[in-house]
Protein backbone atom coordinates (compact mmCIF):
# COMPACT_ATOMS: atom_id res chain seq x y z
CA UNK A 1 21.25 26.61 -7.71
CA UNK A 2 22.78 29.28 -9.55
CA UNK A 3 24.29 30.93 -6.29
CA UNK A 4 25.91 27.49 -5.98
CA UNK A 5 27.28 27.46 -9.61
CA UNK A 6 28.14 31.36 -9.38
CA UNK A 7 30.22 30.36 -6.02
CA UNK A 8 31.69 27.63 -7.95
CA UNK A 9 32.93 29.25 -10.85
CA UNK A 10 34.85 31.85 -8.09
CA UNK A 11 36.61 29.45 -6.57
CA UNK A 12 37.73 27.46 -10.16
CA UNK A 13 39.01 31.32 -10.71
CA UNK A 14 40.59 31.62 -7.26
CA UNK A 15 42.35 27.82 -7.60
CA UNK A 16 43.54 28.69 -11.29
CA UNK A 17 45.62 32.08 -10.06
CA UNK A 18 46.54 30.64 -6.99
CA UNK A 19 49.67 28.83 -6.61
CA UNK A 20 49.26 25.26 -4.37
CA UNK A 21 51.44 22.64 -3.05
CA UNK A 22 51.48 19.30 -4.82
CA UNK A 23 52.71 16.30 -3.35
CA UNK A 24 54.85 14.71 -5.60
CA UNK A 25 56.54 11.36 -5.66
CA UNK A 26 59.30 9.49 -8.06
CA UNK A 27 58.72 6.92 -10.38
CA UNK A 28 60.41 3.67 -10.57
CA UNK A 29 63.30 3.49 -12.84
CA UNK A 30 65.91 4.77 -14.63
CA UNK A 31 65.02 7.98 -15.69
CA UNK A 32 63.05 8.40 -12.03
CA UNK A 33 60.55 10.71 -13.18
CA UNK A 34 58.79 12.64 -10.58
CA UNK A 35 54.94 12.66 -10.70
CA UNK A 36 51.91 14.43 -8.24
CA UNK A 37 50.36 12.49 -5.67
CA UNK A 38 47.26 11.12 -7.07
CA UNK A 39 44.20 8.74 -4.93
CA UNK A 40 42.10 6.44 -6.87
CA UNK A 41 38.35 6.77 -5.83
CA UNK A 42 35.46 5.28 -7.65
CA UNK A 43 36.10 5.86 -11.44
CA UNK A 44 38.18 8.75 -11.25
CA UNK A 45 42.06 9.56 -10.35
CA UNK A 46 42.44 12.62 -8.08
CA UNK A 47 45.83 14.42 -8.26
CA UNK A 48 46.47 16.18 -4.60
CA UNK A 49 46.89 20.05 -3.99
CA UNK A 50 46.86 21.83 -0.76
CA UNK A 51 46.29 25.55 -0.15
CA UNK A 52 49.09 25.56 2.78
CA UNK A 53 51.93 23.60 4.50
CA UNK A 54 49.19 23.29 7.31
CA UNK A 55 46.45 21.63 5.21
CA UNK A 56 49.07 19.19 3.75
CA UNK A 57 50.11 18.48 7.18
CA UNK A 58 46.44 18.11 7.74
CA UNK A 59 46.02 15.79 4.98
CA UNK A 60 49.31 13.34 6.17
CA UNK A 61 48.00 13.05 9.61
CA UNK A 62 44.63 12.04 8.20
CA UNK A 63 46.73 9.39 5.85
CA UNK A 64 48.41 8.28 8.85
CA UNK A 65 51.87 9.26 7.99
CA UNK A 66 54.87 9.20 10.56
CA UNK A 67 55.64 12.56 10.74
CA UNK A 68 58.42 12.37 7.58
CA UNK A 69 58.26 15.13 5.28
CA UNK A 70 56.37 15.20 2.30
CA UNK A 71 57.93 16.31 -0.92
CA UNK A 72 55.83 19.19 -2.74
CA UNK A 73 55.97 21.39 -5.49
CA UNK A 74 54.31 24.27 -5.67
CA UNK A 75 52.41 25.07 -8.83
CA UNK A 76 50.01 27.12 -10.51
CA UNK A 77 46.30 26.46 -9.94
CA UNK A 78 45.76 26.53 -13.76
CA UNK A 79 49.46 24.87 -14.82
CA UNK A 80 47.39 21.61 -12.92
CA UNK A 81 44.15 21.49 -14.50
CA UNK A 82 45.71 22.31 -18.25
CA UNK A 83 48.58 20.38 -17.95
CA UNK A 84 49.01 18.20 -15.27
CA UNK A 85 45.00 16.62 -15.59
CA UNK A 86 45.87 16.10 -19.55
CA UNK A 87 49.20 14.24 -18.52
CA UNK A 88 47.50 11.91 -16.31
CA UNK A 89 44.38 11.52 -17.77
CA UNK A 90 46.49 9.97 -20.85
CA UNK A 91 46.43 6.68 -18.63
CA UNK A 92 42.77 6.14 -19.61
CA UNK A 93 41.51 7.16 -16.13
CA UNK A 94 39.32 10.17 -15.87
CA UNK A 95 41.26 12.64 -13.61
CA UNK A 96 40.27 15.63 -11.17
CA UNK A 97 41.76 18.06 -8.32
CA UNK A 98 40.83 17.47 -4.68
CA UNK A 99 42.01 20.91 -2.76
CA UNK A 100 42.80 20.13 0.56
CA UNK A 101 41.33 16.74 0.86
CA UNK A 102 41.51 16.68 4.43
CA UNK A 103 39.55 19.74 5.37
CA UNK A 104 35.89 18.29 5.19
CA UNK A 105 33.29 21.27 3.73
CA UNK A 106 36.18 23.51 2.93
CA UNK A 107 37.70 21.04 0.55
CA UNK A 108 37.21 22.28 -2.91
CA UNK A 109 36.82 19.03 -5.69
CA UNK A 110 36.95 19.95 -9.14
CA UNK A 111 35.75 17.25 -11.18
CA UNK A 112 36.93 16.18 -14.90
CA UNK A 113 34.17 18.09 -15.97
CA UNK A 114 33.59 20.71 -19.06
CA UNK A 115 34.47 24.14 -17.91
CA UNK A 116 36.67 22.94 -15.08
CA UNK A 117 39.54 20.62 -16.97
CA UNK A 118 39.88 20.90 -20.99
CA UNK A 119 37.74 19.04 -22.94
CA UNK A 120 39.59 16.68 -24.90
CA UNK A 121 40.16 15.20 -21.46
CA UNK A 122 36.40 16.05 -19.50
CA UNK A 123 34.03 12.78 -18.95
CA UNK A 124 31.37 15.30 -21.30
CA UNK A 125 33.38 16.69 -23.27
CA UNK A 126 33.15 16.24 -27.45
CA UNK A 127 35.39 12.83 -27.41
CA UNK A 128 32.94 11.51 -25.21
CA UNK A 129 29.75 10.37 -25.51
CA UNK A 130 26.84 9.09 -22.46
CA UNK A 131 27.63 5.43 -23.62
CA UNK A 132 31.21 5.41 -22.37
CA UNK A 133 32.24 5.39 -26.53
CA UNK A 134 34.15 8.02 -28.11
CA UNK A 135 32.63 10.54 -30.11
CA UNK A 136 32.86 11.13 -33.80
């Protein structure tokens, strides 16, 4: 087990130095703010990155996509988890980072756990308590 958590903590290092594509969209509107690709799954919002132009490719094939191109940005590994998690997290949703969702075992997930997103903003962190109610 701690192997797998030693392996783990490498990669969160890797992903934070690295920089990765994010998918990005536009809200509605008129000040047409442009936002990361997120999926909903279960209880948790996901915001999109990809390692490569192939493994987003990877990813819209999966999806289904018609061969359009994808708008991306690419950002620092940390810039998402300390910035962009907060930002949409401040929905209510709990929020994560799937790496290259499309890639099966080599995925990487990082959860909206302690010592992978801040804490103000991690399911366990201080503001939150087992019972779902905020912490005192």
């Amino acid at each position: 087990m701690r192997a797998g958590q030693h392996r783990f903590r490498v990669k969160l290092g890797e992903f934070r130095r690295s920089r990765v594509l994010v998918p990005v969209g536009t809200l509605p509107g008129p000040d047409a703010e442009e936002v990361p690709l997120t999926v909903d799954m279960g209880a948790v919002r996901w915001i999109l990155a990809f390692t490569s132009e192939r493994a987003l490719a990877r990813y819209a094939v999966a999806r289904g996509a018609d061969g359009g191109p994808w708008q991306y940005r690419g950002v620092w590994g940390a810039a998402l988890l300390d910035a962009a998690v907060p930002a949409v997290a401040e929905s209510g949703v709990p929020c994560g980072v799937l790496v290259d969702a499309a890639d099966g075992a080599h995925a990487l997930v990082l959860p909206p756990v302690a010592q992978v997103v801040l804490e103000g903003v991690a399911v366990n962190g201080p503001d939150h308590r087992e019972d779902g109610e905020a912490g005192r």
